[in-house]
N, C-alpha and C. Protein backbone atom coordinates (compact mmCIF):
# COMPACT_ATOMS: atom_id res chain seq x y z
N UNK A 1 -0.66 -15.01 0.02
CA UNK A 1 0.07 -13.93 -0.58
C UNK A 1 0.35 -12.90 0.51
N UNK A 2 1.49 -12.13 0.62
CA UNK A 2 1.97 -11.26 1.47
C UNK A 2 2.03 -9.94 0.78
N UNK A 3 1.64 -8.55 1.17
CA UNK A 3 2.39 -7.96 0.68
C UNK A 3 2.97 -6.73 1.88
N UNK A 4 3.96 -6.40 1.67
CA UNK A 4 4.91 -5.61 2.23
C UNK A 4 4.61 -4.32 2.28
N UNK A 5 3.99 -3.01 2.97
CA UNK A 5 4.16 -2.09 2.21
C UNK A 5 4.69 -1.11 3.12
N UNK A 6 5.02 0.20 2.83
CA UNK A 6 5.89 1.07 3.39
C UNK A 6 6.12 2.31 2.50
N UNK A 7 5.53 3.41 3.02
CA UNK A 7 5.54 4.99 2.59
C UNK A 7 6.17 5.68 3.34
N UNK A 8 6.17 6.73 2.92
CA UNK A 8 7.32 8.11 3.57
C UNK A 8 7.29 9.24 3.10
N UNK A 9 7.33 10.45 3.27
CA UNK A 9 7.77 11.35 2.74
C UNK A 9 9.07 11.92 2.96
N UNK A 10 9.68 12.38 2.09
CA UNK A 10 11.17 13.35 1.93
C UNK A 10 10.96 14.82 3.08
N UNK A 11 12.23 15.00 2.50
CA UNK A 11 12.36 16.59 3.27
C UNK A 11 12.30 17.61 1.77
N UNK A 12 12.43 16.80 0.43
CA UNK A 12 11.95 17.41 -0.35
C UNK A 12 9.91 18.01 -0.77
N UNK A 13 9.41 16.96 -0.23
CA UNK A 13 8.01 17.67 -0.23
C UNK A 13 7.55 16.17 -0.62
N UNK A 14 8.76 15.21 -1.13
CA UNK A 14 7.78 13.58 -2.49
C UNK A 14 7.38 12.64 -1.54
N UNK A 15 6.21 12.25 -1.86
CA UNK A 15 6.16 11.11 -1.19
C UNK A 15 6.18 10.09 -1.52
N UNK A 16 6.80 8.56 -0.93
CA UNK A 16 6.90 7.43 -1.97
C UNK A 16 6.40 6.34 -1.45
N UNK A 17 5.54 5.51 -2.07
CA UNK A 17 4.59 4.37 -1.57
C UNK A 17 5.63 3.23 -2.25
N UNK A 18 5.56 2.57 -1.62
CA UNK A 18 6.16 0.97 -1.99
C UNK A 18 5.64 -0.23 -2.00
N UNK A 19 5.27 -1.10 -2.22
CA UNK A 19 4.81 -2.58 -1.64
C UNK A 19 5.47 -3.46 -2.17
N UNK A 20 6.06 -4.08 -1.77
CA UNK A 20 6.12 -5.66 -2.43
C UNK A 20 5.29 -6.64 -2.24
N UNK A 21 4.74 -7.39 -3.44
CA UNK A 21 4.52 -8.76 -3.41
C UNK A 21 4.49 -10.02 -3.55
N UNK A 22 4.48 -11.00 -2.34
CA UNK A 22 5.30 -11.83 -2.15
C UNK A 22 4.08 -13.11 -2.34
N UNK A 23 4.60 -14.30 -3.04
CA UNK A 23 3.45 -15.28 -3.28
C UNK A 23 4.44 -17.01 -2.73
N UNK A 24 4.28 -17.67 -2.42
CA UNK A 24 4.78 -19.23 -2.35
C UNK A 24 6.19 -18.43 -2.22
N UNK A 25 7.02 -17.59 -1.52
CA UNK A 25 8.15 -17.19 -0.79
C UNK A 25 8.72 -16.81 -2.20
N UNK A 26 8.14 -15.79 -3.23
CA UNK A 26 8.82 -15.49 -4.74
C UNK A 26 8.34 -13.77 -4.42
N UNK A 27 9.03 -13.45 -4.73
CA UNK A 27 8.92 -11.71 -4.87
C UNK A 27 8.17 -11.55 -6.38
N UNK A 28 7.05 -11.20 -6.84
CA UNK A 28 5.93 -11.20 -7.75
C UNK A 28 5.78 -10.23 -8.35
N UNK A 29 5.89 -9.30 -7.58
CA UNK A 29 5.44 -7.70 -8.23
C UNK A 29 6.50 -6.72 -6.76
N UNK A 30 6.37 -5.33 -7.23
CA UNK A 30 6.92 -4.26 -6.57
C UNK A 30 6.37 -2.70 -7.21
N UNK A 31 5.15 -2.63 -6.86
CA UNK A 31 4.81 -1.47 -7.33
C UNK A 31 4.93 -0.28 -6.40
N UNK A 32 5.39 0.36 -7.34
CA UNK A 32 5.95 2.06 -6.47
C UNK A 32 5.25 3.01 -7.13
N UNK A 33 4.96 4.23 -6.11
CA UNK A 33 4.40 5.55 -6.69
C UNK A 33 5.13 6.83 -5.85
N UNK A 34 5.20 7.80 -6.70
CA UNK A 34 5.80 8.74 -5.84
C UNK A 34 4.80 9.95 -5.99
N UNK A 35 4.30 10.82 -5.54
CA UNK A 35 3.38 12.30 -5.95
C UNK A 35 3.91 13.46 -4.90
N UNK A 36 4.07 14.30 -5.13
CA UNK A 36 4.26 15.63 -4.38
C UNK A 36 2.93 16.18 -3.34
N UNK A 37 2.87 16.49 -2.29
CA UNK A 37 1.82 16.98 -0.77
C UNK A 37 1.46 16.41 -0.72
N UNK A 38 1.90 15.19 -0.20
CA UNK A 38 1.30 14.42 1.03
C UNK A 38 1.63 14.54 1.99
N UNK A 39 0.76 13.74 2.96
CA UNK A 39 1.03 13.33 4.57
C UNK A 39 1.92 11.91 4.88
N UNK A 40 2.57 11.89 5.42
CA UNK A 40 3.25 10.59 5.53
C UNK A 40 1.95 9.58 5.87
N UNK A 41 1.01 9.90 6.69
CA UNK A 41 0.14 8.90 6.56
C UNK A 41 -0.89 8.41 4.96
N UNK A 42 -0.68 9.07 4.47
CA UNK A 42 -1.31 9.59 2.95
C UNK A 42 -0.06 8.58 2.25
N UNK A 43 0.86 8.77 2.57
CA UNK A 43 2.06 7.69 1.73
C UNK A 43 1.69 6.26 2.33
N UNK A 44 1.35 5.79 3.42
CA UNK A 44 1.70 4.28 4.43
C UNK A 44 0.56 4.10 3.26
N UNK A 45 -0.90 4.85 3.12
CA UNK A 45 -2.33 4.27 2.78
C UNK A 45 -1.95 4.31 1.00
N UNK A 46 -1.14 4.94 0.45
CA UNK A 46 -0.87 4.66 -1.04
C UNK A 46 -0.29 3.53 -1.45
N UNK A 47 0.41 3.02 -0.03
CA UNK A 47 1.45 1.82 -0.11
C UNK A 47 0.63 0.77 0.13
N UNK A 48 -0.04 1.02 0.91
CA UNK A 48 -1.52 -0.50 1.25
C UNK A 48 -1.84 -0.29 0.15
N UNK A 49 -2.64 0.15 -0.70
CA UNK A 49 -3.37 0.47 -1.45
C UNK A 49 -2.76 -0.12 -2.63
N UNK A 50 -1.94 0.39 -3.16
CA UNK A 50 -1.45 -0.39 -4.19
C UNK A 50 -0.60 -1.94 -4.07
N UNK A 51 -0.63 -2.25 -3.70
CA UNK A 51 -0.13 -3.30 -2.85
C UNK A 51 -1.21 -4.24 -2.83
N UNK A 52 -2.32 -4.07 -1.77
CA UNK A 52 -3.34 -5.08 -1.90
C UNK A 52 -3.84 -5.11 -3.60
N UNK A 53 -4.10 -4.03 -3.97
CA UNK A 53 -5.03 -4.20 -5.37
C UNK A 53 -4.07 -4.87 -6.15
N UNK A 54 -2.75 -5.02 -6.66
CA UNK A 54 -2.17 -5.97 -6.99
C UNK A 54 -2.18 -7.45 -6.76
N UNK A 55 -2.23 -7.90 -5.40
CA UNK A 55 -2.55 -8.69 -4.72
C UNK A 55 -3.83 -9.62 -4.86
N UNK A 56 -5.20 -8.25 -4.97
CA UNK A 56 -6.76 -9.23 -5.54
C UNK A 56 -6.59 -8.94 -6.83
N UNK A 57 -6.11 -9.01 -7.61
CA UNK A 57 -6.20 -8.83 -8.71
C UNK A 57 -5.90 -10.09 -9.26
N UNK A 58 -4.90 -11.08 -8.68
CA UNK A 58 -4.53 -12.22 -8.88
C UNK A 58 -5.62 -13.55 -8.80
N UNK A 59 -6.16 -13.66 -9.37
CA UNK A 59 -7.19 -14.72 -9.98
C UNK A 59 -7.33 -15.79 -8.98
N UNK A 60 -5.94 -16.27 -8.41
CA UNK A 60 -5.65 -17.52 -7.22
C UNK A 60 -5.64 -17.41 -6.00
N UNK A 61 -5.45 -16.04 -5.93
CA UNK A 61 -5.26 -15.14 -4.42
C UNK A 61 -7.01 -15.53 -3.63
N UNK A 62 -6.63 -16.03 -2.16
CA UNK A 62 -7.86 -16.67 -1.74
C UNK A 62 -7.57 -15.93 -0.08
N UNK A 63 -5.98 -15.59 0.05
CA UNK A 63 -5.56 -14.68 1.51
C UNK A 63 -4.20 -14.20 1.52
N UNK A 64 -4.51 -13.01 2.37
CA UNK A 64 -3.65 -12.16 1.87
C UNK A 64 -3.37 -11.51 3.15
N UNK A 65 -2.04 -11.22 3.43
CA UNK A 65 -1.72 -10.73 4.82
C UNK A 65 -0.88 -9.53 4.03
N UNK A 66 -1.23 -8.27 5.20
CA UNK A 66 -0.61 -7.19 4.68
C UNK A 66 0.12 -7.33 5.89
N UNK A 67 1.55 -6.24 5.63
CA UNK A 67 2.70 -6.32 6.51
C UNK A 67 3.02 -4.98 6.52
N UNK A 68 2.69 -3.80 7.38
CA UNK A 68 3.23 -2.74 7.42
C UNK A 68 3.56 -2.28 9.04
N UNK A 69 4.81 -1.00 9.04
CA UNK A 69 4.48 -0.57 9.97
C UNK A 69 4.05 1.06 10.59
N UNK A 70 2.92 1.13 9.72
CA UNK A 70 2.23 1.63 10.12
C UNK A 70 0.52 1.31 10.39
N UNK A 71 0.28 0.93 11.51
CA UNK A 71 -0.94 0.10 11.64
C UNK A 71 -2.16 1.37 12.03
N UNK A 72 -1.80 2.77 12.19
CA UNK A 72 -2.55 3.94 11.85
C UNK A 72 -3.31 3.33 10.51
N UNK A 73 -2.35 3.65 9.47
CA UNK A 73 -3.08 3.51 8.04
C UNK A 73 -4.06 2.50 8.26
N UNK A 74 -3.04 1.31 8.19
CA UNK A 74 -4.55 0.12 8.26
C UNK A 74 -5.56 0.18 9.02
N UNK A 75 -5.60 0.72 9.81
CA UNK A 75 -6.89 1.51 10.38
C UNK A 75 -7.73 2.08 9.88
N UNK A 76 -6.96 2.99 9.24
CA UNK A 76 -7.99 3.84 8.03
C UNK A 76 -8.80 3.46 7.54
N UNK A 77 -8.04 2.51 7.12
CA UNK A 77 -8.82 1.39 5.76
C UNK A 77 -10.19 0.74 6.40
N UNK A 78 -10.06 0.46 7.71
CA UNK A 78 -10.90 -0.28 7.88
C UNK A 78 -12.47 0.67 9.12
N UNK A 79 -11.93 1.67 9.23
CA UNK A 79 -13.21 2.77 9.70
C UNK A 79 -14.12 2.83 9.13
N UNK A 80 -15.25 3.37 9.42
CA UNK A 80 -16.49 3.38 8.98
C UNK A 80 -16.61 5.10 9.13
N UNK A 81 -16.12 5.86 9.94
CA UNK A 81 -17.00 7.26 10.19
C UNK A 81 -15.46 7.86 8.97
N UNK A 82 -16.52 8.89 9.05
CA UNK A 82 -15.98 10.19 8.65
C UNK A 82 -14.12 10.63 8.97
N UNK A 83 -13.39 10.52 7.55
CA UNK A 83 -12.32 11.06 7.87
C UNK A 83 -11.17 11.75 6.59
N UNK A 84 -10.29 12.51 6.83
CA UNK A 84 -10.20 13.58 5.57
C UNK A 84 -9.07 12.39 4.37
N UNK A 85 -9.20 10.96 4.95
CA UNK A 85 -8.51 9.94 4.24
C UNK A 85 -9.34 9.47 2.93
N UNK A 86 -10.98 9.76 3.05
CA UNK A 86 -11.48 8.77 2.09
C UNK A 86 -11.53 8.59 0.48
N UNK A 87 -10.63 9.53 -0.07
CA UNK A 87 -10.46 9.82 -1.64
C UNK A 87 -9.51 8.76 -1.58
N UNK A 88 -8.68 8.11 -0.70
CA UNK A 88 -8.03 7.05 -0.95
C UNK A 88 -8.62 5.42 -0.42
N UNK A 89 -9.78 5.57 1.05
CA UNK A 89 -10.08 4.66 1.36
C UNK A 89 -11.20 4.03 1.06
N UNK A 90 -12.32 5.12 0.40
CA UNK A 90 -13.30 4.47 -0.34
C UNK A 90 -12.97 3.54 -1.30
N UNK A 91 -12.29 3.67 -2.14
CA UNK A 91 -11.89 2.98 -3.64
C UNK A 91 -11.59 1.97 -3.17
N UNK A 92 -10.27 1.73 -2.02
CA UNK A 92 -10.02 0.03 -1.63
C UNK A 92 -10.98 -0.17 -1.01
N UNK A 93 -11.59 0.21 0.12
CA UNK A 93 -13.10 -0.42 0.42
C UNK A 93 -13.87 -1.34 -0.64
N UNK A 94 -14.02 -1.01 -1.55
CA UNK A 94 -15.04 -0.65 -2.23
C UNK A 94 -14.80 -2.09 -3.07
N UNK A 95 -13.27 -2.26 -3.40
CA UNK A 95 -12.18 -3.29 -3.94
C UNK A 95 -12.01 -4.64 -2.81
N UNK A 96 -12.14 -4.09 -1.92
CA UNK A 96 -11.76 -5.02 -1.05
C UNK A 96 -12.85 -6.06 -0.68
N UNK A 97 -14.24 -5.19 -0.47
CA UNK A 97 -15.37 -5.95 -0.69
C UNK A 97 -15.81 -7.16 -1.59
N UNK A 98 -15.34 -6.49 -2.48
CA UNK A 98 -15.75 -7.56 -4.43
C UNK A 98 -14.41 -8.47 -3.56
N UNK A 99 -13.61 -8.53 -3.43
CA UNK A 99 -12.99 -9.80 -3.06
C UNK A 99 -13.41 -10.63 -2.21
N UNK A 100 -13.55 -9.68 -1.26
CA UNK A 100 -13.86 -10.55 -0.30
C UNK A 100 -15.31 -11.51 -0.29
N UNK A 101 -16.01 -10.91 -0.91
CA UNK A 101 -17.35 -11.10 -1.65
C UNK A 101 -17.30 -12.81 -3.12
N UNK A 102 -16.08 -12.43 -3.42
CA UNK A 102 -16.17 -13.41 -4.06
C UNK A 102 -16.32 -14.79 -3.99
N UNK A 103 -15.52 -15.02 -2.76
CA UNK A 103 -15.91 -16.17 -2.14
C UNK A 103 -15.75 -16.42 -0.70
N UNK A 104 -16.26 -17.39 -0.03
CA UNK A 104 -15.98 -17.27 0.90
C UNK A 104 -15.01 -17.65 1.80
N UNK A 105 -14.09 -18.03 1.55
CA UNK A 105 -12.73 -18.39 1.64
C UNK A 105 -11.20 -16.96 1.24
N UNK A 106 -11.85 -16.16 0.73
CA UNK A 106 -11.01 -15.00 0.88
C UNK A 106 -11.17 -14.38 2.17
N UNK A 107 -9.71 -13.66 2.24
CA UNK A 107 -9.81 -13.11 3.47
C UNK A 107 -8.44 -12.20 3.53
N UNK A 108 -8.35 -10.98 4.43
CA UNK A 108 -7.25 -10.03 4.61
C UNK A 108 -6.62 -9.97 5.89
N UNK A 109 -5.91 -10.13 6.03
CA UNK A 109 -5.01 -9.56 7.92
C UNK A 109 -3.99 -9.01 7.51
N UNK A 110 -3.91 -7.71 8.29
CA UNK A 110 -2.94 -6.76 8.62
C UNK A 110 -2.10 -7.23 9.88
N UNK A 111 -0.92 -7.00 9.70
CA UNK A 111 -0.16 -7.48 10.43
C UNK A 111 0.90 -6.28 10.83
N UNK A 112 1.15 -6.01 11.87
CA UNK A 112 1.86 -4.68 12.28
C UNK A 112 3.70 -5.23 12.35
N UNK A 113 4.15 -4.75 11.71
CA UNK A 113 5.77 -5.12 11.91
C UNK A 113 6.91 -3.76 11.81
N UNK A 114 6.95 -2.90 13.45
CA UNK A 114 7.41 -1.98 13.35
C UNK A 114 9.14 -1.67 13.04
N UNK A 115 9.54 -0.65 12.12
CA UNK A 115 10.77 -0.71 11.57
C UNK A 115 12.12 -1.20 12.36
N UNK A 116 12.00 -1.22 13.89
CA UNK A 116 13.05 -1.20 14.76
C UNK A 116 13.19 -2.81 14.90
N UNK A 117 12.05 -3.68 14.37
CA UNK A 117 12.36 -5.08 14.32
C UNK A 117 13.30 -5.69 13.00
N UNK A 118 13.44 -4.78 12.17
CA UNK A 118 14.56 -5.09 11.42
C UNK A 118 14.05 -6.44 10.53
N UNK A 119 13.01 -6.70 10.36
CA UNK A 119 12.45 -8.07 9.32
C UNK A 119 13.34 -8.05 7.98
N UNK A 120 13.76 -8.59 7.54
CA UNK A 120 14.39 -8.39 6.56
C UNK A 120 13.56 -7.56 5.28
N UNK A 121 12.52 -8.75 5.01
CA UNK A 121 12.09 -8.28 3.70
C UNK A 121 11.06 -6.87 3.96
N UNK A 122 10.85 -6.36 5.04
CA UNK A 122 10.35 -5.21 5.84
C UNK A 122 11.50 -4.62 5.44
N UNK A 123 12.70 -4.59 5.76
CA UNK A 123 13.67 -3.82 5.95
C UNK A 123 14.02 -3.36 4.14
N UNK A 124 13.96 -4.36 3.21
CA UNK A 124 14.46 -3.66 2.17
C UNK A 124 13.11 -2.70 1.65
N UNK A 125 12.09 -2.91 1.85
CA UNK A 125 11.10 -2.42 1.24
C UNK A 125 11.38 -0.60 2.18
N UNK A 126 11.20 -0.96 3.31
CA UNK A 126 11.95 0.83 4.08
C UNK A 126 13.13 1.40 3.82
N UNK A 127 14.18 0.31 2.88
CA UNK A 127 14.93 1.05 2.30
C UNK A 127 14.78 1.60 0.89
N UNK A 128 14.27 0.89 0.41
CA UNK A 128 13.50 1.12 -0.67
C UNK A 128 13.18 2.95 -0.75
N UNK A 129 12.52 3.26 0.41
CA UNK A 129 11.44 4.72 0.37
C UNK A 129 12.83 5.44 0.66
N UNK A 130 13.22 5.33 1.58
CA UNK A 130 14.45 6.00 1.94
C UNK A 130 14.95 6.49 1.03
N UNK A 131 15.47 5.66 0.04
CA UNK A 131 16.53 6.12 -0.94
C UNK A 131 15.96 6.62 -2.59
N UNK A 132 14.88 6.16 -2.82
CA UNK A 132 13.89 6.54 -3.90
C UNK A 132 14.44 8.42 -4.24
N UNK A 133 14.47 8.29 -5.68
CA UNK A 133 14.98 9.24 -6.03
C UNK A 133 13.95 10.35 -5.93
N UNK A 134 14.06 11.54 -6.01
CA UNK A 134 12.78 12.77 -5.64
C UNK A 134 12.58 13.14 -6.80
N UNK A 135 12.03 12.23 -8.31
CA UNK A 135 11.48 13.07 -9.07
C UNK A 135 10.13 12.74 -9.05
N UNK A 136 9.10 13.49 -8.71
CA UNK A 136 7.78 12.79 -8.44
C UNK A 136 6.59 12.24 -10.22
N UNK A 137 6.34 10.97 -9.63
CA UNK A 137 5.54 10.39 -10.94
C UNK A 137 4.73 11.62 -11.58
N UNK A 138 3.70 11.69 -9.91
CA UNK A 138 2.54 12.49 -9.99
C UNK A 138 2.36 13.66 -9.15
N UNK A 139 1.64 14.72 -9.68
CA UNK A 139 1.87 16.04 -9.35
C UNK A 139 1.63 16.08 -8.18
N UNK A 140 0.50 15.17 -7.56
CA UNK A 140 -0.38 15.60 -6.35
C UNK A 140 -0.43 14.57 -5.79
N UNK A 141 -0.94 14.60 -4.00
CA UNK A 141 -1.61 13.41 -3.78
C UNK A 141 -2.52 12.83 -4.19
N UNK A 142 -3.32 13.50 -5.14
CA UNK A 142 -4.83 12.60 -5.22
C UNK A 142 -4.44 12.02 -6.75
N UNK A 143 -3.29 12.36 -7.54
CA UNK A 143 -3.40 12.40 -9.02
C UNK A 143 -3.66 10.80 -8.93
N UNK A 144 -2.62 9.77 -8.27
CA UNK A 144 -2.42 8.89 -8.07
C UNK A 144 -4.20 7.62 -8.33
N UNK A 145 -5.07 8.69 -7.77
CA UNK A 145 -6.23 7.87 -7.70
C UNK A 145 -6.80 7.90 -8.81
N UNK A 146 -6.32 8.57 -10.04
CA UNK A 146 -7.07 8.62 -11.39
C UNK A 146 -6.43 8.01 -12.33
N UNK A 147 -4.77 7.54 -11.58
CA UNK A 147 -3.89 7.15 -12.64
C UNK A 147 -4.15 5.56 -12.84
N UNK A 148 -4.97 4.98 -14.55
CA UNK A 148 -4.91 4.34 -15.09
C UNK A 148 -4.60 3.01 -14.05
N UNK A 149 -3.58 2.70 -13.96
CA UNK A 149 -2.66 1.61 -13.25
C UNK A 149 -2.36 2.05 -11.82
N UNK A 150 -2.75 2.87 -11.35
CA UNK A 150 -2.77 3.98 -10.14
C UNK A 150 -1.28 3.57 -9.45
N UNK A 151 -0.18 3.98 -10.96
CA UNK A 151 1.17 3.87 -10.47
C UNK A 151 1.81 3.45 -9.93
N UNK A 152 1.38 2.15 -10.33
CA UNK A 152 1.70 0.91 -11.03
C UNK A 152 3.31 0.56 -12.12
N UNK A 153 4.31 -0.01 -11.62
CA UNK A 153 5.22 -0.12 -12.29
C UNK A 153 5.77 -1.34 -12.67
């Protein structure tokens, strides 16, 4: 399973997380979130984020390559010390474990694919944020982490 992901913020203040996911070369899911004060890096890690958890959530899912380009974020994700990211990186931690935990044949790679390479299915997902309209789902950056389906569409 692949998934795609890619955040941004506006010059309006919104920020918009994207992922697609991609299974046996079929586009599967596309969950988007948008919330008002974030950091553009705060958008790349909403876009992993929802993205993978879609991804283990899938019962068959045994590996899973993430595709972003921002390989900061995925970094995040995968630190151990202290940093002002973890209201978003504990929770997938935490998610990512129980998968990976489940058996031993699961497994994750991040894969860096920066925007100027023009990948296609990279490319619609960055157009995607680009053009996303500015009415925001959720009020805040953090609302996102309490929301039910954590905006989820």
């Amino acid at each position: 399973m692949a998934v795609i992901a890619n955040g941004g913020v506006k010059k309006s203040n919104i920020a918009i997380a994207i992922a697609h996911i991609w299974k046996d070369n079929t586009l599967i899911n596309q969950p988007c979130i948008q919330a008002m004060n974030a950091m553009p890096i705060e958008a790349e890690l909403m876009a992993i984020r929802i993205g993978l958890i879609s991804a283990m959530e899938s019962n068959d899912t045994y590996s899973i390559i993430v595709i972003t380009n921002s390989i900061i974020a995925a970094k995040k994700i995968l630190e151990s010390q202290v940093n002002p990211f973890q209201n978003i990186v504990i929770p997938l931690a935490t998610k990512i474990k129980s998968f990976l935990g489940k058996d031993n044949c699961n497994n994750i790679h991040f894969w860096y694919c920066p925007s100027k390479t023009e990948w296609p299915r990279h490319k619609i997902v960055n157009s995607q944020v680009k053009v996303a309209n500015n009415i925001p789902i959720l009020l805040s950056r953090n609302s996102f982490l309490f929301s039910k389906k954590e905006g989820m569409q």
